[in-house]
Protein backbone atom coordinates (compact mmCIF):
# COMPACT_ATOMS: atom_id res chain seq x y z
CA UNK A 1 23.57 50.59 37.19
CA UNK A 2 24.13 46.97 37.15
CA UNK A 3 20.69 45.92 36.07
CA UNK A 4 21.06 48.83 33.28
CA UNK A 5 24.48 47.44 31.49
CA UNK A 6 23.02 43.46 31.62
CA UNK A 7 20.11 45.12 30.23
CA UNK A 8 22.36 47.14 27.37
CA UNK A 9 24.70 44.22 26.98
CA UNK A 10 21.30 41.55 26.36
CA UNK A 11 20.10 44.16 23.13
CA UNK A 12 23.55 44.18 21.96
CA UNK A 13 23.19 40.37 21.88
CA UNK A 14 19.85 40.30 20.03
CA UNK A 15 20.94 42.70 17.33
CA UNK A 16 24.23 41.03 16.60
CA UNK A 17 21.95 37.80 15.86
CA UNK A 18 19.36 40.03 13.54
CA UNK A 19 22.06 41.56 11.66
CA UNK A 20 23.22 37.59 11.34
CA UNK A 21 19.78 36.84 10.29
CA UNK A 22 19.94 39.52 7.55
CA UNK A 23 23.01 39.16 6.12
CA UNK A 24 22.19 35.48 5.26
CA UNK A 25 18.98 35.37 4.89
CA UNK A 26 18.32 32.68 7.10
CA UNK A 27 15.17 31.66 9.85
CA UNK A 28 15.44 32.48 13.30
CA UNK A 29 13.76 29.56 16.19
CA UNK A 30 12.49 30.84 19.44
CA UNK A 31 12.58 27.89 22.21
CA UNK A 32 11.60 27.09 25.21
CA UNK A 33 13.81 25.48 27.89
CA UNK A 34 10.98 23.14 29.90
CA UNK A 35 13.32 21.69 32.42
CA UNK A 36 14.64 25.32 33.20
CA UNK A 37 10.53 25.92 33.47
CA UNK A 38 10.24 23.44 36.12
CA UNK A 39 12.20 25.95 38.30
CA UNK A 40 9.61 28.38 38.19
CA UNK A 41 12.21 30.61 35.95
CA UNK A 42 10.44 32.09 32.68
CA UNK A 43 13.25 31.55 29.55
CA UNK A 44 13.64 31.96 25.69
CA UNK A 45 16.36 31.12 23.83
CA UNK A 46 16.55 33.13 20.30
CA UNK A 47 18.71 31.16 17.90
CA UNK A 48 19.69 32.14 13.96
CA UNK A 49 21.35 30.13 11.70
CA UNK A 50 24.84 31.20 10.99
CA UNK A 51 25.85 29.16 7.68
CA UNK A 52 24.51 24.95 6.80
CA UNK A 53 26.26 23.67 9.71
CA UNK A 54 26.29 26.70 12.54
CA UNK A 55 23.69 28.54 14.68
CA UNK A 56 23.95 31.44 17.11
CA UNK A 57 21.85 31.77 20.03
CA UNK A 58 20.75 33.31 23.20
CA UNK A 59 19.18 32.13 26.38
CA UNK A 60 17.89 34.13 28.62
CA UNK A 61 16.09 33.80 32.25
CA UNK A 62 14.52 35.46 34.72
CA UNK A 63 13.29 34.61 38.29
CA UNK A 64 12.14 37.84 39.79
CA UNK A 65 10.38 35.84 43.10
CA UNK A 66 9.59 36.18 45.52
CA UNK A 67 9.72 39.92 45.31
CA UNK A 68 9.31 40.62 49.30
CA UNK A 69 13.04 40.58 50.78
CA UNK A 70 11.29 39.59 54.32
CA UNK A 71 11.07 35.98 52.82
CA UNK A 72 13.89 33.84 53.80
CA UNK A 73 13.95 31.31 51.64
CA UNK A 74 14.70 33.01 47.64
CA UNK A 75 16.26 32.57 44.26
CA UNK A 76 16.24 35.03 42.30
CA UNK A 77 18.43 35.86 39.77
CA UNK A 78 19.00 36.94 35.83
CA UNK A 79 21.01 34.64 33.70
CA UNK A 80 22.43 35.33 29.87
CA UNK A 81 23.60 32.62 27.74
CA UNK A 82 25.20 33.22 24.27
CA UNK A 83 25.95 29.91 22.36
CA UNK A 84 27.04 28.81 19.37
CA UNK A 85 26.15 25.17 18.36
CA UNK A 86 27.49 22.78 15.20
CA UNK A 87 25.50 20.89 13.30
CA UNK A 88 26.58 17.26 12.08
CA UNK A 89 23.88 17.29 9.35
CA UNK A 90 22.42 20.54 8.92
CA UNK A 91 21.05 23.74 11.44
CA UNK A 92 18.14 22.35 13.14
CA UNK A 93 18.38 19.17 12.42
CA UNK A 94 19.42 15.66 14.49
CA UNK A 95 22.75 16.25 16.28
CA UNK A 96 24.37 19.25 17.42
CA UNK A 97 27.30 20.31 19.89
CA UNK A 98 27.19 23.64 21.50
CA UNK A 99 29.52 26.03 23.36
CA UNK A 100 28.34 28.75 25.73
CA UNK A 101 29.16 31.55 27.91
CA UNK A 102 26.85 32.28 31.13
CA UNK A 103 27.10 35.25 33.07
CA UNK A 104 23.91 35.21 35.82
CA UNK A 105 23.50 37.84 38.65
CA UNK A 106 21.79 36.22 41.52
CA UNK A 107 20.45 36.25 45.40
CA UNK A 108 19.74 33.05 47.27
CA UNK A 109 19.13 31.88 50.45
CA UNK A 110 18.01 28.43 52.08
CA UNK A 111 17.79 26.70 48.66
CA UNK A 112 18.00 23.17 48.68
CA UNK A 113 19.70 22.41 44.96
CA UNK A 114 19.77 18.71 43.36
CA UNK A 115 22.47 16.28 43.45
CA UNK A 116 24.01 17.82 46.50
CA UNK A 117 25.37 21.40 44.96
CA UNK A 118 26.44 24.06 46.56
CA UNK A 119 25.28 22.92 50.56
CA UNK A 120 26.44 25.79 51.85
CA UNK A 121 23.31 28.39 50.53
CA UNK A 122 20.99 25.89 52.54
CA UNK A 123 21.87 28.01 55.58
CA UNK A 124 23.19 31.66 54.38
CA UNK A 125 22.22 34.02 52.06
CA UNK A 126 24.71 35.07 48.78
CA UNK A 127 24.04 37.61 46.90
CA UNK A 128 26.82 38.14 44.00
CA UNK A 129 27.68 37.22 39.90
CA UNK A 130 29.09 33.98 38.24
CA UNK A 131 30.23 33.91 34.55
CA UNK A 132 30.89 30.23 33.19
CA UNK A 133 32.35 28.50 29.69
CA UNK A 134 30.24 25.14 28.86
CA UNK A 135 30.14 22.67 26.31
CA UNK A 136 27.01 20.37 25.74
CA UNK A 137 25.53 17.80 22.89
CA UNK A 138 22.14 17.95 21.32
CA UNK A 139 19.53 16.25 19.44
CA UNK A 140 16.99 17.83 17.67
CA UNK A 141 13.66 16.30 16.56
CA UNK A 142 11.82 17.66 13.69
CA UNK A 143 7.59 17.72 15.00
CA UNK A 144 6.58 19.51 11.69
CA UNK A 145 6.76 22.36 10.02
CA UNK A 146 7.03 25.07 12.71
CA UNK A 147 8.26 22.65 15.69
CA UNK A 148 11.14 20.33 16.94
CA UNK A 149 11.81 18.97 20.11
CA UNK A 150 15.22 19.48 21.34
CA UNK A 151 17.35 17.91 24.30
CA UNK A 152 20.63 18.31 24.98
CA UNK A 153 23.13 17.76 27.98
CA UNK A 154 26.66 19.13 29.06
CA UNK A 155 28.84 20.77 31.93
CA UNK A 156 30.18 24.29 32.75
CA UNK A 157 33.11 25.33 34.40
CA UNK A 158 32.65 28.83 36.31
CA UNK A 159 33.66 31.68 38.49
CA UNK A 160 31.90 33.44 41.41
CA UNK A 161 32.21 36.21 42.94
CA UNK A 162 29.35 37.06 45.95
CA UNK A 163 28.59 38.29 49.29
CA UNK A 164 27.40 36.45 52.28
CA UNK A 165 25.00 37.25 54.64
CA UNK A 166 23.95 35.53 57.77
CA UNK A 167 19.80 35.17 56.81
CA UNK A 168 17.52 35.00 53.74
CA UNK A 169 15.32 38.44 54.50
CA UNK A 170 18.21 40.17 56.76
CA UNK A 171 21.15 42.76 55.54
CA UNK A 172 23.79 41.61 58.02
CA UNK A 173 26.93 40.71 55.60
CA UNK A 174 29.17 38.52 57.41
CA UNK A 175 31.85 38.01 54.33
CA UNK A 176 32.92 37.90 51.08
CA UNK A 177 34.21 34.93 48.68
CA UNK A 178 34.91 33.81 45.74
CA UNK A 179 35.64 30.26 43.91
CA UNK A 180 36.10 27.77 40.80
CA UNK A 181 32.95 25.48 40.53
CA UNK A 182 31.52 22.65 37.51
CA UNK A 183 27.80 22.58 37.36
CA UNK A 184 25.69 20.05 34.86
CA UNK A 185 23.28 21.78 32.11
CA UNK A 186 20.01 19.85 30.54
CA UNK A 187 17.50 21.18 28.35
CA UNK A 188 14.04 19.63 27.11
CA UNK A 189 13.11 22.31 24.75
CA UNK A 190 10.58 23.21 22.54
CA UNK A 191 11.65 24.87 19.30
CA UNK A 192 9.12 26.80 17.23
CA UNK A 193 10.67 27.77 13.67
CA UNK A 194 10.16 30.88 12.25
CA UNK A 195 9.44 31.16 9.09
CA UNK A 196 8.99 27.29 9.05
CA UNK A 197 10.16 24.85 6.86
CA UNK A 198 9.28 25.55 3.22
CA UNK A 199 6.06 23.59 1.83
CA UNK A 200 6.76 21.12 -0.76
CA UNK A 201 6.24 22.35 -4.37
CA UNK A 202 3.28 20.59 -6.08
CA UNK A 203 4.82 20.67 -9.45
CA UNK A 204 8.14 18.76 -10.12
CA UNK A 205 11.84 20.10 -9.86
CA UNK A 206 12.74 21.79 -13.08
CA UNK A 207 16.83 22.16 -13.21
CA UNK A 208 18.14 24.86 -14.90
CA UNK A 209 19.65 25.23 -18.21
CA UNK A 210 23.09 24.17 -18.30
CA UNK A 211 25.49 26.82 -19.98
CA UNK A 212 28.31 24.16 -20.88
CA UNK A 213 27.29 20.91 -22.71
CA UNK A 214 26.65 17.41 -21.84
CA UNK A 215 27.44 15.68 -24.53
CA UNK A 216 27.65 17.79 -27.27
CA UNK A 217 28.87 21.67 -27.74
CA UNK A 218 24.97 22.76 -27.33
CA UNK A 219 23.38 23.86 -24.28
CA UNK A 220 21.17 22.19 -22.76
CA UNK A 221 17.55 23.03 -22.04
CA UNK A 222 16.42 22.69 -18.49
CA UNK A 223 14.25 19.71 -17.67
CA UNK A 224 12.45 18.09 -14.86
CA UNK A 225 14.06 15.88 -12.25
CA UNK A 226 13.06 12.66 -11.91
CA UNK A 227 12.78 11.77 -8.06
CA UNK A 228 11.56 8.85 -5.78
CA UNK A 229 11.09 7.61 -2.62
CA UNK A 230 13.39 5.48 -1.12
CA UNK A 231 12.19 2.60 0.38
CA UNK A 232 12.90 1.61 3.74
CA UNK A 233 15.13 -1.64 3.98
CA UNK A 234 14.13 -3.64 6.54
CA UNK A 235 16.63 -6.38 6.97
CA UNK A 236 16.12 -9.60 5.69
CA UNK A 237 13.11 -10.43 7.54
CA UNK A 238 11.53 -7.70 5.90
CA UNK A 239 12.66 -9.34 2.64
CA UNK A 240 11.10 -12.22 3.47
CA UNK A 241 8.10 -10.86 4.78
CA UNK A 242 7.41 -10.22 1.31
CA UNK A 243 7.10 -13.99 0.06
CA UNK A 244 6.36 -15.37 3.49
CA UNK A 245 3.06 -14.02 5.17
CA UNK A 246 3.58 -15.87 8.29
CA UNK A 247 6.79 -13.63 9.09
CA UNK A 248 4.96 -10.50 10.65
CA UNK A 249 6.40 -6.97 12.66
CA UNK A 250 6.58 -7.06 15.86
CA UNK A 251 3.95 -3.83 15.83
CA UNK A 252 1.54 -6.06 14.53
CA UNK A 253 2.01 -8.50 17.24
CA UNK A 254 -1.53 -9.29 19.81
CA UNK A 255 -1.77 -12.01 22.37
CA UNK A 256 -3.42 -15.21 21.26
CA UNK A 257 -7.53 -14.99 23.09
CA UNK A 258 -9.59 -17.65 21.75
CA UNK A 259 -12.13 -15.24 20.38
CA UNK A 260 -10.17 -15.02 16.92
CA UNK A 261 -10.56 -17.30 14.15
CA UNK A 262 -7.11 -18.67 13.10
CA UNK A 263 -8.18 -19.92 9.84
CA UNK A 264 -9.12 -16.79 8.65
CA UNK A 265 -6.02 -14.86 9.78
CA UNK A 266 -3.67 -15.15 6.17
CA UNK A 267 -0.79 -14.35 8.17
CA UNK A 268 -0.03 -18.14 9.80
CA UNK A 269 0.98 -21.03 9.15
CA UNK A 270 -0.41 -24.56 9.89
CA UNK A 271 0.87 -28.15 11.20
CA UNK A 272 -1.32 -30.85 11.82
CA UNK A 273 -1.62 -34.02 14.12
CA UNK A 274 -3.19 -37.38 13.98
CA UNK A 275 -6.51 -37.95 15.93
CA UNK A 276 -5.80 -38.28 19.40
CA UNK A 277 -2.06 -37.63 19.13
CA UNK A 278 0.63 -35.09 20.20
CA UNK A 279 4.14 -36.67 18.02
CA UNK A 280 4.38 -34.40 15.03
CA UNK A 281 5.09 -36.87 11.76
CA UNK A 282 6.99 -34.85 8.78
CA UNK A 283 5.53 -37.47 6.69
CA UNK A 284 1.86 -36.21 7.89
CA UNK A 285 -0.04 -34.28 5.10
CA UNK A 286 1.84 -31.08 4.34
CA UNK A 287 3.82 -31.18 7.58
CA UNK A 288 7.01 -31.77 5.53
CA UNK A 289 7.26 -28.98 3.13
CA UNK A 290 5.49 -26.31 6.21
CA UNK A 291 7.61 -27.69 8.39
CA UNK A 292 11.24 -26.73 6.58
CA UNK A 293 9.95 -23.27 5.57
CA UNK A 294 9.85 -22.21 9.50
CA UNK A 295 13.04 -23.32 10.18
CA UNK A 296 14.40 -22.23 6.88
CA UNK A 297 12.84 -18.48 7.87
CA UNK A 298 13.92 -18.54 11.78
CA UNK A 299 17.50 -19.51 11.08
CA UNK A 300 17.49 -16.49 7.96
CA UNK A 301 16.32 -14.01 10.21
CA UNK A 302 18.65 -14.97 13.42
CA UNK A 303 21.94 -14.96 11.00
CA UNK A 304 21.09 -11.83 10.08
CA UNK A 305 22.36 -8.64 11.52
CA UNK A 306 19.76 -6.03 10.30
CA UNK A 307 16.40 -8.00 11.86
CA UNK A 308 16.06 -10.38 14.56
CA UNK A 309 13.30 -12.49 15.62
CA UNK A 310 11.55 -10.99 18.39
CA UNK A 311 8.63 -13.11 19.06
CA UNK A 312 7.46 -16.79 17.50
CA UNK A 313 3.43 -17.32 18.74
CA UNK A 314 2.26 -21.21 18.69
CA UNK A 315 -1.33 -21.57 19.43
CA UNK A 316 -1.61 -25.58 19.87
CA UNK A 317 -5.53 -26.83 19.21
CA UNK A 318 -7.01 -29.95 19.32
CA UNK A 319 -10.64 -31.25 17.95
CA UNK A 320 -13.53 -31.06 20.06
CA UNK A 321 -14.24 -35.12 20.02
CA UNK A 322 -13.74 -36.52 23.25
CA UNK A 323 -12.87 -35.45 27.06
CA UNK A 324 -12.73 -31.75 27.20
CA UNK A 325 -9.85 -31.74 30.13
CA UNK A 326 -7.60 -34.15 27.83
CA UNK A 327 -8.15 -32.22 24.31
CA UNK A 328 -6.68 -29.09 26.40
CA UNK A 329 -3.58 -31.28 27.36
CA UNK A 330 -3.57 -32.38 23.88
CA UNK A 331 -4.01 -28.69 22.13
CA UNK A 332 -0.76 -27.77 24.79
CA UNK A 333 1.29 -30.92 24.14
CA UNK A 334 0.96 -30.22 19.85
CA UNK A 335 2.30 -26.42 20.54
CA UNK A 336 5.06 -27.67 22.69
CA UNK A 337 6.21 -30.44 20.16
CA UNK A 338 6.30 -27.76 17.51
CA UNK A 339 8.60 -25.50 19.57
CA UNK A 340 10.82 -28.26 20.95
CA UNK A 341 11.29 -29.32 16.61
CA UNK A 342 12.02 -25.44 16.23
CA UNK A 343 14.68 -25.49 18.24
CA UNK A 344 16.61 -28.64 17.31
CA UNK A 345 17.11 -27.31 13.89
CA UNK A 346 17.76 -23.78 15.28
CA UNK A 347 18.99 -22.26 18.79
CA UNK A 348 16.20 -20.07 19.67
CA UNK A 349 15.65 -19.30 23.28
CA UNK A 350 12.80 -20.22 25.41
CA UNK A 351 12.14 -17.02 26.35
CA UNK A 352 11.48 -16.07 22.38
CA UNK A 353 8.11 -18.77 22.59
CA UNK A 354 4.67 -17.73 22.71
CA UNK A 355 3.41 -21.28 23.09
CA UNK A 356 -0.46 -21.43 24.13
CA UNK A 357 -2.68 -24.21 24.11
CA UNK A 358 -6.09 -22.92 22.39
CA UNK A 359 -7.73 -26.28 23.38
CA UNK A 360 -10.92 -27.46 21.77
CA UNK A 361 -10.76 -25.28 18.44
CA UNK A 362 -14.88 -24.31 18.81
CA UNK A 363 -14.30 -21.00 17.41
CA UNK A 364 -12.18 -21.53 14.03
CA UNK A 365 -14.83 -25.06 13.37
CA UNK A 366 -18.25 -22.24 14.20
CA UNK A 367 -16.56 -20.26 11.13
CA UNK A 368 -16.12 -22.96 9.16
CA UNK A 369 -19.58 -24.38 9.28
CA UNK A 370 -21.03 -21.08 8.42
CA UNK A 371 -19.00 -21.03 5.46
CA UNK A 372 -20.46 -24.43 4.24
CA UNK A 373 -24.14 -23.26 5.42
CA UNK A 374 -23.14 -20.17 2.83
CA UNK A 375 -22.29 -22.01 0.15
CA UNK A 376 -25.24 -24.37 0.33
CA UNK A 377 -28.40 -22.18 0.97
CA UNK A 378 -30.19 -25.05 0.87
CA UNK A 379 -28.31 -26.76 4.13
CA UNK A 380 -28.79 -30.19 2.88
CA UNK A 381 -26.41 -31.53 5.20
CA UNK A 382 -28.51 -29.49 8.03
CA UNK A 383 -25.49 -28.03 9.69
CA UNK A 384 -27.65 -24.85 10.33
CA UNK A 385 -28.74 -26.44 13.62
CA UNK A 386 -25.33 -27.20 14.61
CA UNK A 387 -24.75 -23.62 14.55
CA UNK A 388 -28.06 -23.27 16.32
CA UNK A 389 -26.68 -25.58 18.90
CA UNK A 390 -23.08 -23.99 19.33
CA UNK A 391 -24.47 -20.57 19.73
CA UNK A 392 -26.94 -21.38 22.41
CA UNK A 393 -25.37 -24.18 24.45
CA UNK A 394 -22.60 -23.01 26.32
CA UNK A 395 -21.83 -26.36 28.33
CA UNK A 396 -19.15 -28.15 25.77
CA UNK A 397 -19.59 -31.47 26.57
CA UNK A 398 -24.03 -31.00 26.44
CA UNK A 399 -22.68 -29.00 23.21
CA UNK A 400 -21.38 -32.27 21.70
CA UNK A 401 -23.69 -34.71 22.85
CA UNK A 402 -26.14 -33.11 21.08
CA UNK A 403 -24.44 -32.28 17.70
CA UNK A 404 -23.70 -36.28 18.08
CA UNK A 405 -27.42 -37.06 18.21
CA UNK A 406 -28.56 -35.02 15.48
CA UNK A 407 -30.08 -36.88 11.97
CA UNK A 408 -29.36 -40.23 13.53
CA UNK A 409 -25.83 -39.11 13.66
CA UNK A 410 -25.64 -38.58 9.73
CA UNK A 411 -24.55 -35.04 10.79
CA UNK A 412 -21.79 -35.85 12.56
CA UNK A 413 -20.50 -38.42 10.70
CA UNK A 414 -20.12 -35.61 7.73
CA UNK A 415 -18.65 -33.27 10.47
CA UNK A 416 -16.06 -35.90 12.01
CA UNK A 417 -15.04 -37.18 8.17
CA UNK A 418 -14.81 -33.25 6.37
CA UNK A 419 -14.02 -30.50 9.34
CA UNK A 420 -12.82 -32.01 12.32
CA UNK A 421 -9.29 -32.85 10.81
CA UNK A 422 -8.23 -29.45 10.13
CA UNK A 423 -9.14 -28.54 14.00
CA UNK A 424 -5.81 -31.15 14.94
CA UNK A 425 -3.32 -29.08 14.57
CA UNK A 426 -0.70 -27.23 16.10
CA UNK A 427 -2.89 -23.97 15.46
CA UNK A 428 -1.36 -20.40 14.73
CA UNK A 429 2.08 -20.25 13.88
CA UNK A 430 3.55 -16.87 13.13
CA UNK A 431 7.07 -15.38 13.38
CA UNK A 432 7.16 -11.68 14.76
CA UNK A 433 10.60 -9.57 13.80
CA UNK A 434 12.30 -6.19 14.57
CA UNK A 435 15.06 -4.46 12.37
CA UNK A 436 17.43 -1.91 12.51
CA UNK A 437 16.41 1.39 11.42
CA UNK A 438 16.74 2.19 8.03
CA UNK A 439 19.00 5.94 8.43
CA UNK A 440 19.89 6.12 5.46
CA UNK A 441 16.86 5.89 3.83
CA UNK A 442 15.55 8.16 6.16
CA UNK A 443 18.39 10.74 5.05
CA UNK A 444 17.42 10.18 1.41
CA UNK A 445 13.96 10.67 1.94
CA UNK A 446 14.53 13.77 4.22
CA UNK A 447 17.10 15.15 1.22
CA UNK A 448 14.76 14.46 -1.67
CA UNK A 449 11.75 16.59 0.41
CA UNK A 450 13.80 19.14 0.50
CA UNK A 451 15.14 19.36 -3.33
CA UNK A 452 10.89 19.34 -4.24
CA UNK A 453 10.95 23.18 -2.86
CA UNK A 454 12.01 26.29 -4.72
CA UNK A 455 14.70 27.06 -1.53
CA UNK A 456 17.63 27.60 -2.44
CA UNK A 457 19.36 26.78 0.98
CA UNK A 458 16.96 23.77 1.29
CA UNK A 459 19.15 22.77 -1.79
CA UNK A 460 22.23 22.77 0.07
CA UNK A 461 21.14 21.26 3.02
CA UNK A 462 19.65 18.08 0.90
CA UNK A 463 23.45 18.09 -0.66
CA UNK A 464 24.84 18.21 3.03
CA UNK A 465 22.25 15.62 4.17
CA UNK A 466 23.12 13.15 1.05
CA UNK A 467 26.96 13.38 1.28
CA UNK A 468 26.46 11.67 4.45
CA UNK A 469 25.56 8.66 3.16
CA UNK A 470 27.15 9.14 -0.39
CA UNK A 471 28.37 5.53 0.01
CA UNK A 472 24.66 4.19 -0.68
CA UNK A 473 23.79 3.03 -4.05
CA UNK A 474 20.37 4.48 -3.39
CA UNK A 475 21.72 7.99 -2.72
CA UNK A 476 23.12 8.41 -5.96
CA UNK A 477 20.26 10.06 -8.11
CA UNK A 478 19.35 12.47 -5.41
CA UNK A 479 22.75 13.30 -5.42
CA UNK A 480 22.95 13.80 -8.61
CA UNK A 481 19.59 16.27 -7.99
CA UNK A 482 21.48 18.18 -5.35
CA UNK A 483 25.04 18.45 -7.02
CA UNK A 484 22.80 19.75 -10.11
CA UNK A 485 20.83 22.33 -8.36
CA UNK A 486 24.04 23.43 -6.44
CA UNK A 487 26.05 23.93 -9.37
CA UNK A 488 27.94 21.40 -9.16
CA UNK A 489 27.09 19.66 -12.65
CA UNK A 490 30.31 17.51 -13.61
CA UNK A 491 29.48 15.58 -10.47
CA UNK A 492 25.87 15.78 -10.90
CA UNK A 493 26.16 13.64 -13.98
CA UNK A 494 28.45 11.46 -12.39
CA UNK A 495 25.76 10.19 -10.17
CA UNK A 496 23.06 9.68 -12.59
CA UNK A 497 25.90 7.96 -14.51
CA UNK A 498 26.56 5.71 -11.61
CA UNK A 499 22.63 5.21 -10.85
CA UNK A 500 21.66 4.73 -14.09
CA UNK A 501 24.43 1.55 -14.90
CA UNK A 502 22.74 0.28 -11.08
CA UNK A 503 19.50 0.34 -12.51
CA UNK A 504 17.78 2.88 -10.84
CA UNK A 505 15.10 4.62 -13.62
CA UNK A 506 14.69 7.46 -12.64
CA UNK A 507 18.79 8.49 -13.24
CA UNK A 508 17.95 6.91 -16.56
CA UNK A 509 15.33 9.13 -16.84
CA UNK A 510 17.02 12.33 -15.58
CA UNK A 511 19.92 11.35 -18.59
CA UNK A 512 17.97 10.62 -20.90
CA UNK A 513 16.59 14.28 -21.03
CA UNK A 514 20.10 15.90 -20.31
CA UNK A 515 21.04 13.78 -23.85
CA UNK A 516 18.06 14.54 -25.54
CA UNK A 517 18.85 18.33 -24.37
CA UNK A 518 21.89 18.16 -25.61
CA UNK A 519 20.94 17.22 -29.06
CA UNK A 520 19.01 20.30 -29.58
């Protein structure tokens, strides 16, 4: 009888959320509980959307093992949950808060649960009901289409009501009980949404005729909506990224290896030394001007509270002339003068350094004597062999010696006078940044996917999702979008008002044809 009216009262359940489904004409999501999984205990949850901001749900499991009664150790049991759940920005989307009832028939014996709960069924058998009121937050990831990933996390405050008995596989009750108890709830779900998000319409939004005018007692025709992107904002690091190539993301970040050629990388910036020498002069070649933009960009980025400065890679280098042990000594003194002039103009941490000495700058001065043998087919200065020489002697200091020898030396005194000079320096100099994620433009650009379909309730949820950030300037035509396809047209041109005098062209645009609709 018992199994019977859980089974009746489960149906009643489902249909209550199909005739929901019906009456507003809304998609149901089937999910799957993966934590509850791990348990061995088969669930669904079947969720419909109530209205923009609610769901109804219901969660059901069932752990029918082990099925012989001889086995002592067993949990088996049935559990219903019916839920509602709120929605901060719309149903299936980002955060949610939910409220559930859980009534679960069960039988266990010599279960060892987490976290210390319930110690007692480690050595007894109960057999009996519990019915429980919880609460529990939620975040909901959108995967696609057809899928989200869910978590969420709460308590539940319950009643039970059981039998005891003295064994897992024997009959022999030994007492009743019942009691108050709190137990946690976690979920790691995967949603699948049924009928799926709506595909984006190719062709662009046409609003409807308006049946009051604009501007003038005429109605106005309909007309298409004019709708962008919003660009992500990323700080001011990511405004200066845009004038300064040597400020960089921190995704693009890789270790310094002395395989790459720094001169070729556009991304970096250069400081250079006098032969032999580690004291960086401001007064040396461009030193002064390269010098000020650094600092000028770290201190911009560190006063700023939408980026930071994650990362700041020195690669000192030296010239090959000379002892190869001191050149490496040199290459790491020039990286370490650079940092230690970084931060007496700005308080930047040690730990924020990348500061590598590259040594003897072979590879970067191999690339650049293939790009003179390039432009001179001819090789009249006959740097051809000191490529031959580079690529097939691996000993550096038989390496030099024998570049030294070449033509009399004519060769290297060309080499010493034209390349070696740009090989003193304090190598690769890049500033790596992070910023804070851009939400709102992420809201926007959600908002305005959803007003390019012909859904109806897609329409309100884009108005839901852009009065959340209404307060952005960038909002405001997509606003004015939503409001318009809502019905809500005095506010509507509000917002392209308010875009429009901010510059934005495509509220100009979206007036411009509500005027020029007007005057017909």
């Amino acid at each position: 009888m018992r199994k019977f009216n859980l089974l009746s009262l489960a149906i009643i359940l489902l249909l209550a959320i199909v005739n929901v489904q019906k009456v507003n004409a809304q998609h149901f999501t089937i999910s799957n509980n993966l934590l509850y999984d791990a348990t061995l205990t088969p669930n669904l949850r079947l969720g419909a959307r109530l209205s923009p901001h609610w769901s109804l749900g219901l969660t059901a499991g069932y752990r029918p093992w082990p099925t012989d009664d001889n086995e002592s150790k067993k949990w088996k049991h049935l559990l219903l949950a019916p839920d509602a759940r709120y929605w901060t920005d719309s149903v299936n989307v980002h955060h949610f808060f939910g409220f559930n009832l859980i009534y679960s028939h069960y039988n266990v014996a010599e279960v060892k649960f987490p976290f210390g709960l319930w110690k007692s069924v480690r050595d007894e058998r109960r057999q009996g009901d519990l019915a429980a009121v919880g609460a529990y937050y939620g975040y909901s990831w959108p995967l696609g289409r057809f899928w989200n990933l869910e978590t969420h996390i709460g308590l539940a405050l319950g009643y039970t009501w059981y039998d005891r008995y003295q064994c897992g596989h024997c009959g022999k009750k030994i007492g009743s009980d019942k009691k108050v108890f709190v137990m946690p709830q976690a979920g790691v779900s995967i949603v699948y949404n049924i009928p799926g998000r709506p595909r984006k319409v190719e062709q662009p939004v046409v609003l409807p005729a308006v049946e009051e005018p604009v501007t003038a007692a005429v109605d106005v025709q309909p007309f298409v909506a004019s709708l962008s992107p919003v660009p992500e904002f990323k700080g001011r690091a990511g405004e200066l990224q845009q004038d300064n190539q040597v400020v960089t993301h921190i995704s693009e970040y890789r270790p310094y290896d002395r395989t790459r050629i720094l001169r070729k990388e556009k991304n970096a910036l250069f400081v250079h030394f006098d032969f032999g020498k580690s004291k960086l002069r401001k007064d040396y070649r461009e030193n002064n001007a390269t010098l000020d933009r650094i600092v000028d960009i770290t201190r911009q980025i560190m006063a700023d509270s939408t980026s930071s400065v994650k990362k700041i890679q020195l690669v000192g280098l030296a010239s090959f002339e000379g002892n190869t042990a001191t050149n490496e000594r040199l290459a790491q003194n020039r990286a370490l003068a650079l940092q230690h002039y970084i931060q007496q103009e700005v308080s930047v941490p040690d730990s924020m350094f990348e500061t590598v000495g590259g040594g003897e700058a072979w590879t970067d001065f191999r690339d650049q004597l293939n790009d003179i043998v390039t432009d001179d087919p001819e090789d009249r200065i006959g740097l051809r062999k000191v490529i031959e020489i580079i690529d097939q002697e691996q000993d550096v200091n038989v390496r030099e010696r024998r570049i030294k020898q070449l033509d009399k030396g004519r060769t290297w005194t060309y080499i010493k006078m034209n390349i070696l000079k740009d090989q003193r320096n304090s190598g690769y100099i890049n500033i790596y940044y992070d910023y804070v994620p851009d939400k709102a433009a992420a809201t926007i650009n959600e908002a305005n996917e959803l007003l390019t379909t012909d859904c109806s309730d897609c329409h309100h949820e884009a108005l839901r999702l852009l009065l959340t950030v209404r307060n952005d300037e960038r909002a405001q035509n997509a606003l004015g979008v939503a409001y318009w396809l809502c019905g809500q047209r005095d506010e509507a041109l509000a917002c392209f008002r308010r875009a429009a005098a901010n510059g934005n062209a495509n509220a100009q645009e979206n007036l411009r044809q509500l005027e020029k609709g007007a005057q017909q």
